[in-house]
N, C-alpha and C. Protein backbone atom coordinates (compact mmCIF):
# COMPACT_ATOMS: atom_id res chain seq x y z
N UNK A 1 70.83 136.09 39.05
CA UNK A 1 70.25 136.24 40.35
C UNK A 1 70.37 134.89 41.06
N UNK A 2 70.59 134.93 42.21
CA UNK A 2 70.80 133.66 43.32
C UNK A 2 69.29 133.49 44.00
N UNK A 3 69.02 132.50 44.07
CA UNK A 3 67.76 132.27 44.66
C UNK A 3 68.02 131.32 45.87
N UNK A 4 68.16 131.53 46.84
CA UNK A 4 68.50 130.82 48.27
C UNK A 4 67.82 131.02 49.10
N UNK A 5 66.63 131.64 49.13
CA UNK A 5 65.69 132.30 49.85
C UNK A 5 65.15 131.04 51.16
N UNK A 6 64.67 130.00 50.14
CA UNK A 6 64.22 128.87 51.15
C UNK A 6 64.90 127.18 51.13
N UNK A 7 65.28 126.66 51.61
CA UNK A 7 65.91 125.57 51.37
C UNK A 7 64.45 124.21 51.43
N UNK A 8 65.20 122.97 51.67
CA UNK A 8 64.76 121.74 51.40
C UNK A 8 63.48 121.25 52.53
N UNK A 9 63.40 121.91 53.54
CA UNK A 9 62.27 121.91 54.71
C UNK A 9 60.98 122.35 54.35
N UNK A 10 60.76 123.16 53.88
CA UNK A 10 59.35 124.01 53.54
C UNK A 10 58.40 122.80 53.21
N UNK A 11 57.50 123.26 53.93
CA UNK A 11 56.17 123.09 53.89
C UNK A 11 54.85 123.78 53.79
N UNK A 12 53.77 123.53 52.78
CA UNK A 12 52.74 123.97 52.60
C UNK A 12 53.12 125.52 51.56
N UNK A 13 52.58 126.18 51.08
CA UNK A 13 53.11 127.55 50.31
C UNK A 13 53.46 128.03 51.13
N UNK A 14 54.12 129.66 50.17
CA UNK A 14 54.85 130.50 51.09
C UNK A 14 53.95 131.48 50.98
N UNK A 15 54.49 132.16 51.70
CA UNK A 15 53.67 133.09 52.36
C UNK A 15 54.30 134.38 52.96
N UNK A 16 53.58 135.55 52.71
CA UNK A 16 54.18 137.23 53.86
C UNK A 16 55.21 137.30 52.79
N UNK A 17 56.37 137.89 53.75
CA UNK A 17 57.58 137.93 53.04
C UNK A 17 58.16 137.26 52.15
N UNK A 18 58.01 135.67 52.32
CA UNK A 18 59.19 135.21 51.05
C UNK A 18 58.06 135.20 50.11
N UNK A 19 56.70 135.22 49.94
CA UNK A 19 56.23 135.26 49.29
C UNK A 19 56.36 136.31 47.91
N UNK A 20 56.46 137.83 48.81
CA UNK A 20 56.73 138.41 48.26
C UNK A 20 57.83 138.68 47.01
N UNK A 21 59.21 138.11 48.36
CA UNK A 21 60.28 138.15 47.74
C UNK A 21 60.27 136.97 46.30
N UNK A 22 59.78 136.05 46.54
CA UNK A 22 59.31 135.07 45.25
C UNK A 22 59.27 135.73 44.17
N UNK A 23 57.92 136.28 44.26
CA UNK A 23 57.08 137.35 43.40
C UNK A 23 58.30 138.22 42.60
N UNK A 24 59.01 139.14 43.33
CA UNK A 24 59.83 139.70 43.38
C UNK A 24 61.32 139.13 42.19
N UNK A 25 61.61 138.04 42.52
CA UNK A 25 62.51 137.28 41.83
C UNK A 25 62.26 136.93 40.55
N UNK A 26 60.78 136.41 40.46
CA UNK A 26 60.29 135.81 38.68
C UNK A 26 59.91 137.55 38.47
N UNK A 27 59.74 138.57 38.81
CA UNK A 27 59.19 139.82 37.55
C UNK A 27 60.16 140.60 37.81
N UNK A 28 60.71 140.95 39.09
CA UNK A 28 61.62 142.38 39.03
C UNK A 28 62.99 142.55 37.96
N UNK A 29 63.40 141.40 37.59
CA UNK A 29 64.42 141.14 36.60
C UNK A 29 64.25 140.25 35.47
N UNK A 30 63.38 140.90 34.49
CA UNK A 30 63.37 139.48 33.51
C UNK A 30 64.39 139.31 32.38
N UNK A 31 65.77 140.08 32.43
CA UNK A 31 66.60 139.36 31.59
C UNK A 31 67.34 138.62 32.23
N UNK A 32 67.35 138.70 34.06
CA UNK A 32 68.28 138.04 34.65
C UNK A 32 68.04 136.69 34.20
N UNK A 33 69.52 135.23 34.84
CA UNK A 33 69.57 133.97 34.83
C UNK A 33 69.16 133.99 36.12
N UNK A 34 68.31 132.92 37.05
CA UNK A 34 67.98 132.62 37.97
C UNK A 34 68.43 131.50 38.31
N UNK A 35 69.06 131.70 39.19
CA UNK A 35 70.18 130.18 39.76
C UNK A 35 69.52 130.33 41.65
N UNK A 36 68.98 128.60 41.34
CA UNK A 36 69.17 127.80 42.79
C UNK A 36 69.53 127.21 43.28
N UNK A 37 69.49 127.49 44.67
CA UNK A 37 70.30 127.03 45.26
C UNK A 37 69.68 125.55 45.76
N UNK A 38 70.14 124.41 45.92
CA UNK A 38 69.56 123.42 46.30
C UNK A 38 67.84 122.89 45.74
N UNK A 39 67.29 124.09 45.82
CA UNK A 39 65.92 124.15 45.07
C UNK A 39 65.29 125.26 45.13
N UNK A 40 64.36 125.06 44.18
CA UNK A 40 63.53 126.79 43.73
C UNK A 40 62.94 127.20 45.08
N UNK A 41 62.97 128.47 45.89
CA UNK A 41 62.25 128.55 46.67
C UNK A 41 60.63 128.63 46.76
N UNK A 42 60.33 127.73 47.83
CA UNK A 42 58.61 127.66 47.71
C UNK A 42 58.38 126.49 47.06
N UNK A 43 59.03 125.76 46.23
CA UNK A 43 59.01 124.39 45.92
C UNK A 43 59.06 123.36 46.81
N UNK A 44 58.65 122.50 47.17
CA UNK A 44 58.46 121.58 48.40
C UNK A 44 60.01 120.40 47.71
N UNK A 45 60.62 119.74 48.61
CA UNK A 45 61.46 119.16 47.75
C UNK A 45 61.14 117.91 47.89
N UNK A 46 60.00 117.43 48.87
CA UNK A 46 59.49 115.35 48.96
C UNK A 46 58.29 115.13 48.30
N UNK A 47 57.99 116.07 47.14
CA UNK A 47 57.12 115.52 46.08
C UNK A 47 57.02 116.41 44.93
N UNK A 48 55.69 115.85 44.45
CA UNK A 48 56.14 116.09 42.88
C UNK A 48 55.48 117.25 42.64
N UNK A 49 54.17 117.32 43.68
CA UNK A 49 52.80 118.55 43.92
C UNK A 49 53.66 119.82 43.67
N UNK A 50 52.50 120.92 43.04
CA UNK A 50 53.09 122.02 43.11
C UNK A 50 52.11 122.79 44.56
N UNK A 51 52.53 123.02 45.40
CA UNK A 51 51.85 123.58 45.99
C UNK A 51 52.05 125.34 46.68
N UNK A 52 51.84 126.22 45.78
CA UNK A 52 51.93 127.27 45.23
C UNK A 52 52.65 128.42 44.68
N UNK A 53 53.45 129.31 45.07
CA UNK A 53 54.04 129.94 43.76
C UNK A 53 55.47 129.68 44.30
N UNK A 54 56.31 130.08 43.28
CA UNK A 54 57.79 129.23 43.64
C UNK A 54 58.60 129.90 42.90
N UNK A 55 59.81 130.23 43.30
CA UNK A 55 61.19 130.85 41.74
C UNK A 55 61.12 129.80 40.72
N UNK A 56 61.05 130.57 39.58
CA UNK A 56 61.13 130.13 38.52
C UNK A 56 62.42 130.00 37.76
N UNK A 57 63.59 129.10 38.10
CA UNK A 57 64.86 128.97 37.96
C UNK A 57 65.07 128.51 36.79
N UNK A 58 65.97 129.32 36.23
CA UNK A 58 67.06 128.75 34.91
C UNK A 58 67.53 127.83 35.22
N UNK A 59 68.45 127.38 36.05
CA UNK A 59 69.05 126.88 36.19
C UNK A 59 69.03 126.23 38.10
N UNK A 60 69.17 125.22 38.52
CA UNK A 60 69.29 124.70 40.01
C UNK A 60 70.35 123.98 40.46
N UNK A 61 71.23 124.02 41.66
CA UNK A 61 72.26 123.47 41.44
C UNK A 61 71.89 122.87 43.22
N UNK A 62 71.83 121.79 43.04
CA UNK A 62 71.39 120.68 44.52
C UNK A 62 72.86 119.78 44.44
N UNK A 63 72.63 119.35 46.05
CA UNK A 63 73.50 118.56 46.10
C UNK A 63 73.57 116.87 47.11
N UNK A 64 74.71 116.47 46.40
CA UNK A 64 75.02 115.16 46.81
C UNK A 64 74.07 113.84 46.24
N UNK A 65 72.40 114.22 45.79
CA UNK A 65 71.71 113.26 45.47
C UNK A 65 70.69 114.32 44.77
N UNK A 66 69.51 113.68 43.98
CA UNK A 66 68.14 114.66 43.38
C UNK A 66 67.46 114.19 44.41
N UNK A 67 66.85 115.49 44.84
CA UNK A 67 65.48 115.57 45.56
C UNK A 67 64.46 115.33 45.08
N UNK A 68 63.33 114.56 45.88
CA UNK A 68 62.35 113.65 45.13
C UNK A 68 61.46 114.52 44.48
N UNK A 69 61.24 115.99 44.31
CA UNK A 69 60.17 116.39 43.51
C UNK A 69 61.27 116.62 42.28
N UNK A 70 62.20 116.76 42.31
CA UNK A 70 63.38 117.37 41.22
C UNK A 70 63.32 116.21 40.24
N UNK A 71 62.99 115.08 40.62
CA UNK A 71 62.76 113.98 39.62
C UNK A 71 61.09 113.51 38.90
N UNK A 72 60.48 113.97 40.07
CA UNK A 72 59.14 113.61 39.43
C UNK A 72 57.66 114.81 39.10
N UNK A 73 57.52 114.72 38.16
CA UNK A 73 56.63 115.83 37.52
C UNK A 73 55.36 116.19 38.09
N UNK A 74 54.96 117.44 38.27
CA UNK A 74 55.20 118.45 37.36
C UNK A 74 56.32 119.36 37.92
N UNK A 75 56.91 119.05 39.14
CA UNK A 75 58.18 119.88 39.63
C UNK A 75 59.07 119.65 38.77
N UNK A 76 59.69 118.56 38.28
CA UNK A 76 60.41 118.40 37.63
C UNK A 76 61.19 119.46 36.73
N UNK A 77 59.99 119.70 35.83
CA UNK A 77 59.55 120.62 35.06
C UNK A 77 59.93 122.01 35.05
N UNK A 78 59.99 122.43 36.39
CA UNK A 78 60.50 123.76 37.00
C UNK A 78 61.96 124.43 37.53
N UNK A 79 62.52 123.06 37.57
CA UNK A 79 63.90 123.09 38.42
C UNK A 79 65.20 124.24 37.12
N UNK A 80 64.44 124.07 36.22
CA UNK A 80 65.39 124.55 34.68
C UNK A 80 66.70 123.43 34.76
N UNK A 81 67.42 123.94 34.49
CA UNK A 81 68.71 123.08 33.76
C UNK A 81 69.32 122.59 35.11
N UNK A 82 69.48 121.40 35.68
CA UNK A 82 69.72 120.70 37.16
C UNK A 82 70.75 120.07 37.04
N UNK A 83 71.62 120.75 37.99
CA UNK A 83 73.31 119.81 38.14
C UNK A 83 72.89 120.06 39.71
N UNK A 84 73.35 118.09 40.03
CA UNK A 84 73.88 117.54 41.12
C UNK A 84 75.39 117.42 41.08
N UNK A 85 76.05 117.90 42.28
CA UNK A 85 77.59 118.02 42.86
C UNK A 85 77.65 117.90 44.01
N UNK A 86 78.74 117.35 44.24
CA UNK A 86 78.92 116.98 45.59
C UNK A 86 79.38 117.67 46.53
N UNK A 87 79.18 117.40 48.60
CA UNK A 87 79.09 118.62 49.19
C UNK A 87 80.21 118.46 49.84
N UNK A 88 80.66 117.18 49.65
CA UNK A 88 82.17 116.66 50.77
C UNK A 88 81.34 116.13 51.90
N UNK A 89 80.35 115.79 51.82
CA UNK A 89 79.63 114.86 52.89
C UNK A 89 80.43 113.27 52.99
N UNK A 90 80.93 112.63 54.06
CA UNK A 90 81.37 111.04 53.51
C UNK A 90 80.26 110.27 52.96
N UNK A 91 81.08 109.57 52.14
CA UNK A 91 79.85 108.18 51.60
C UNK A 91 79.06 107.69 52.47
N UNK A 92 79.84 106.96 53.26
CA UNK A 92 79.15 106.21 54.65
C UNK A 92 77.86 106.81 55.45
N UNK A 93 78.03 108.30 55.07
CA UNK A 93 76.56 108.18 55.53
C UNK A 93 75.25 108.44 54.94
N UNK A 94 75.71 107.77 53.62
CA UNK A 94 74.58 107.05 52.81
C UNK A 94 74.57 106.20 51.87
N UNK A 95 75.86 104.78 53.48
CA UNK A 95 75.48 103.50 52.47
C UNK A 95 74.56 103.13 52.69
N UNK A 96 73.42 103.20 53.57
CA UNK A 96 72.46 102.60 53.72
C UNK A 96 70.90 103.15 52.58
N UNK A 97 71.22 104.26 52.08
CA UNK A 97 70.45 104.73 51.12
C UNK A 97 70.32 104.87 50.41
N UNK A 98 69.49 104.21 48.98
CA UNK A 98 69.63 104.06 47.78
C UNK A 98 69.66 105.30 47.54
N UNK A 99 70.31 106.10 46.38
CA UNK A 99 70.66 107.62 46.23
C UNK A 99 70.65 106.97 44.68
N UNK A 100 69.44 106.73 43.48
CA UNK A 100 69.86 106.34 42.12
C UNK A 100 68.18 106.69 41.62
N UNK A 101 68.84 107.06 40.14
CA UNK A 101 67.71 107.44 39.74
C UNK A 101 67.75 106.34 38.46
N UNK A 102 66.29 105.69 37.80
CA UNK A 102 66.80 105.32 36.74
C UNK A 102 66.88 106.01 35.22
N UNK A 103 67.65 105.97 34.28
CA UNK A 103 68.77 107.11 33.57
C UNK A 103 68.15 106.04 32.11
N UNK A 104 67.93 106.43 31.10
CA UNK A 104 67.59 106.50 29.78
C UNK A 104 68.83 105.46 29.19
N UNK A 105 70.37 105.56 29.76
CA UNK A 105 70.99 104.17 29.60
C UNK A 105 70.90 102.67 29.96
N UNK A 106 70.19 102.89 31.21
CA UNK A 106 69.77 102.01 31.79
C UNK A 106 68.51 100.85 30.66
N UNK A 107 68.16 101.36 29.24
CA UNK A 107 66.96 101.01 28.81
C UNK A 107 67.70 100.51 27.34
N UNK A 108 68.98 100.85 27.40
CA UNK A 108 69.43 100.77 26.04
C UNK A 108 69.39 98.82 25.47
N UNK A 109 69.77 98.45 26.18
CA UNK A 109 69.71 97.08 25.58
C UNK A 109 68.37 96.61 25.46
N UNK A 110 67.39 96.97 25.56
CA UNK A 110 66.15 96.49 25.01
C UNK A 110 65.17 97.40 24.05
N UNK A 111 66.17 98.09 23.75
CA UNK A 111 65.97 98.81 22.52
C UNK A 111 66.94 97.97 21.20
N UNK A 112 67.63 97.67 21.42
CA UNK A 112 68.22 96.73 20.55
C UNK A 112 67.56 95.75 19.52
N UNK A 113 68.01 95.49 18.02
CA UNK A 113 67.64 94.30 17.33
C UNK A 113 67.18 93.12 18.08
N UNK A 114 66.19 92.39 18.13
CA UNK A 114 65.81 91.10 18.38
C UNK A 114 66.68 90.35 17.31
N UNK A 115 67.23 89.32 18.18
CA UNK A 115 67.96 88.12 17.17
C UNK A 115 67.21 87.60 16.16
N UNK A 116 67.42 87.26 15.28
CA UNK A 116 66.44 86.64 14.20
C UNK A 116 66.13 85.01 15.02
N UNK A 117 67.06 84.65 15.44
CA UNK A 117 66.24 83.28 15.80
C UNK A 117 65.34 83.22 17.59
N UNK A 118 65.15 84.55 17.49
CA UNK A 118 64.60 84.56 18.68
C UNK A 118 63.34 84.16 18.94
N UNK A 119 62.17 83.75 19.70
CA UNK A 119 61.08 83.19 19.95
C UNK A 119 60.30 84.25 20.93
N UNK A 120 59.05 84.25 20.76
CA UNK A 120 58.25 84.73 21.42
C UNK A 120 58.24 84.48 23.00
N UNK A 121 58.61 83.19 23.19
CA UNK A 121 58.73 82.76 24.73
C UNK A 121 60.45 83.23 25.16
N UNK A 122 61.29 84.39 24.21
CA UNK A 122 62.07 84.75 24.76
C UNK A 122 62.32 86.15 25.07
N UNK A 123 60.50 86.71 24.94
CA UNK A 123 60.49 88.21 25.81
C UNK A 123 59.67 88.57 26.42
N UNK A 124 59.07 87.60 27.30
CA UNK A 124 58.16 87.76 27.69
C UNK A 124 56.70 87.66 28.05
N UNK A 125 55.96 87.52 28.51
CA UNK A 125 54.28 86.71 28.17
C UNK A 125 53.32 87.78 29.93
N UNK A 126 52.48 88.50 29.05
CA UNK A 126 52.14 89.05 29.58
C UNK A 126 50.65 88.92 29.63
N UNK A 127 49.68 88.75 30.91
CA UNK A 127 48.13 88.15 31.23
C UNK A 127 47.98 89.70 31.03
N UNK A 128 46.57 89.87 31.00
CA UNK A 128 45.45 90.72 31.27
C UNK A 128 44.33 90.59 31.00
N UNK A 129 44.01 90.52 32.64
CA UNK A 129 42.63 90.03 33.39
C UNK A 129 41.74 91.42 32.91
N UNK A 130 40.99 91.14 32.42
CA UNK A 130 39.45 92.75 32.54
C UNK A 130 38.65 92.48 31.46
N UNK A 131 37.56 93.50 31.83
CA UNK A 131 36.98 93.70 31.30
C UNK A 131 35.34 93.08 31.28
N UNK A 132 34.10 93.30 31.43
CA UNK A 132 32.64 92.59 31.67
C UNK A 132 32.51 92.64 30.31
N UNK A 133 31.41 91.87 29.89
CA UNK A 133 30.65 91.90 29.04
C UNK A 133 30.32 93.17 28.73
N UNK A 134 30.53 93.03 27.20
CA UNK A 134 30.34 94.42 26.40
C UNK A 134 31.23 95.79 26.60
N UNK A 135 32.79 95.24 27.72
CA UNK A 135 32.98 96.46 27.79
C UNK A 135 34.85 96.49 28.01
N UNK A 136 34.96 95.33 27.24
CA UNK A 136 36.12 94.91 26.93
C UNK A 136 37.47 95.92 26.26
N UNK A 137 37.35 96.90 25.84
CA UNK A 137 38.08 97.95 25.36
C UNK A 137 38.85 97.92 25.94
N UNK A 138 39.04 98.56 27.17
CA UNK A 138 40.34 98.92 27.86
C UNK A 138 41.15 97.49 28.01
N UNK A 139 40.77 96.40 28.62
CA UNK A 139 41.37 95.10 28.47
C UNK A 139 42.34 94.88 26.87
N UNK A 140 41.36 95.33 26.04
CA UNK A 140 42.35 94.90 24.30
C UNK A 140 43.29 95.76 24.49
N UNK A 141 43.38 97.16 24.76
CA UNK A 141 43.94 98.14 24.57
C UNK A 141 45.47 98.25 25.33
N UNK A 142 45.12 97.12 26.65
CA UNK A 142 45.82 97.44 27.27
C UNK A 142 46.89 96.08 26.92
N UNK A 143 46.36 94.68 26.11
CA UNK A 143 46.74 93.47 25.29
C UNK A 143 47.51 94.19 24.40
N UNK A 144 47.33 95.57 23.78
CA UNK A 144 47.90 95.81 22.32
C UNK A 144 48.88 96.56 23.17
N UNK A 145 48.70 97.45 23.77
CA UNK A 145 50.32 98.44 24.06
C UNK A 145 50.92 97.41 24.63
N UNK A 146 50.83 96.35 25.73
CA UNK A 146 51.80 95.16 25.97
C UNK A 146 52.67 95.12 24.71
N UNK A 147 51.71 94.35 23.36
CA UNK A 147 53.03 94.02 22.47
C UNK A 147 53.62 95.14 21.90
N UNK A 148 53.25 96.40 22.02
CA UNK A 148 54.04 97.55 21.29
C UNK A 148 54.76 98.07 22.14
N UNK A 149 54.83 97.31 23.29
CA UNK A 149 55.98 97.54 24.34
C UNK A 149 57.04 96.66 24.27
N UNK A 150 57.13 95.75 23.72
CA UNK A 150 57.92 94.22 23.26
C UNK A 150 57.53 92.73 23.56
N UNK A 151 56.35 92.95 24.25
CA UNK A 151 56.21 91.52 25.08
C UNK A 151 56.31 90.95 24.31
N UNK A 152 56.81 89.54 23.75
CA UNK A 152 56.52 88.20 22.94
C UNK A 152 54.81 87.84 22.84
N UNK A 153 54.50 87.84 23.64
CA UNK A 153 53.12 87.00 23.90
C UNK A 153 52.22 87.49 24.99
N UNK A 154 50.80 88.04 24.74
CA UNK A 154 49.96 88.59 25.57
C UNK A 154 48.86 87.71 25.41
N UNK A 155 48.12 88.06 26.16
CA UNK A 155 47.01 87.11 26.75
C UNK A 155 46.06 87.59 26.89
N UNK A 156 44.85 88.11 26.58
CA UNK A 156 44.00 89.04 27.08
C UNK A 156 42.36 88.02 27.90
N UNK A 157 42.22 87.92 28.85
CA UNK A 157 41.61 87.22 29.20
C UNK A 157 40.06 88.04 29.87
N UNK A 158 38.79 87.92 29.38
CA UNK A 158 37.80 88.25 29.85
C UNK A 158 36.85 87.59 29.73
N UNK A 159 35.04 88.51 30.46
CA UNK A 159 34.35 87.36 30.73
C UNK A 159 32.97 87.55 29.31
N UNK A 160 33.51 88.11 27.89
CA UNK A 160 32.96 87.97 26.60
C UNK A 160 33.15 87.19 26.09
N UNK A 161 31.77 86.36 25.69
CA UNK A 161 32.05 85.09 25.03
C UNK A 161 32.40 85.34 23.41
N UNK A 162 32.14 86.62 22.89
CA UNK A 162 32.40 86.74 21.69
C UNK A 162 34.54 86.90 21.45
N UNK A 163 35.10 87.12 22.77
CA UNK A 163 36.59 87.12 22.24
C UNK A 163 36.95 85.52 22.15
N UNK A 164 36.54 84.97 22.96
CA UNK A 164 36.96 83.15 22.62
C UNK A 164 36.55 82.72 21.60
N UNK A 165 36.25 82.81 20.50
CA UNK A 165 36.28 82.90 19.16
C UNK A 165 37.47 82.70 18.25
């Protein structure tokens, strides 16, 4: 099934008719594949909000760039299996627009072995200010995922006289 019902403009839910037809698309066929077009209809495409019922696509096929809810959750989530292709639009009219998402390769080299002769002052040194008296938790907590994130060196700085110790 093709789902083209509503494109990239919509605002606020749908409603009356496409509503229906929505409705219509996720139950009247449930062995069909559901393919969209540009995006699920009833899906808003400049955020991440769900704001109310929408095709529920196998598969979505958008183009030239991802639309900003298509990247960030809980839309994300909905788009099913998402190929971007291109429309034959020229480049030029979007050198001026960053069109990049960042991609799970982008992270690979700091997943990598640390050199053995490497030093703490060579990944990093990370402050964190918080926390009152007696209520310092979230401040440590947030000192400990720092280094289980890689930092070299964290800092946890508050106003308990029992951590200066």
């Amino acid at each position: 099934m093709i789902d083209a019902l509503l494109g990239t403009g919509v605002k606020g839910p749908a409603a009356g008719a496409m509503l229906d037809s929505i409705r219509q698309i996720n139950t009247a066929f449930p062995l069909a594949k559901i393919v969209a077009i540009d995006m699920p209809s009833g899906m808003p495409s400049d955020s991440g909000a769900l704001v109310g019922e929408f095709v529920r696509a196998d598969y979505t096929v958008t183009f030239r760039a991802l639309k900003v809810s298509q990247a960030l959750p809980p839309n994300c989530d909905h788009v099913g299996e998402l190929h971007v292709v291109p429309i034959g639009s020229p480049p030029e009219l979007y050198d001026d627009i960053p069109l990049s998402l960042i991609e799970p390769r982008q992270f690979r080299s700091l997943l990598e072995p640390r050199p053995r002769s490497g030093h703490k002052g060579d990944f990093g040194h990370v402050l964190v200010i918080g926390g009152a008296h007696g209520k310092i938790g979230a401040a440590a907590m947030a000192g400990l995922a720092a280094l289980r994130a890689g930092a070299g060196l964290v800092t946890v700085a508050c106003s308990d006289p029992n951590l200066t110790r």
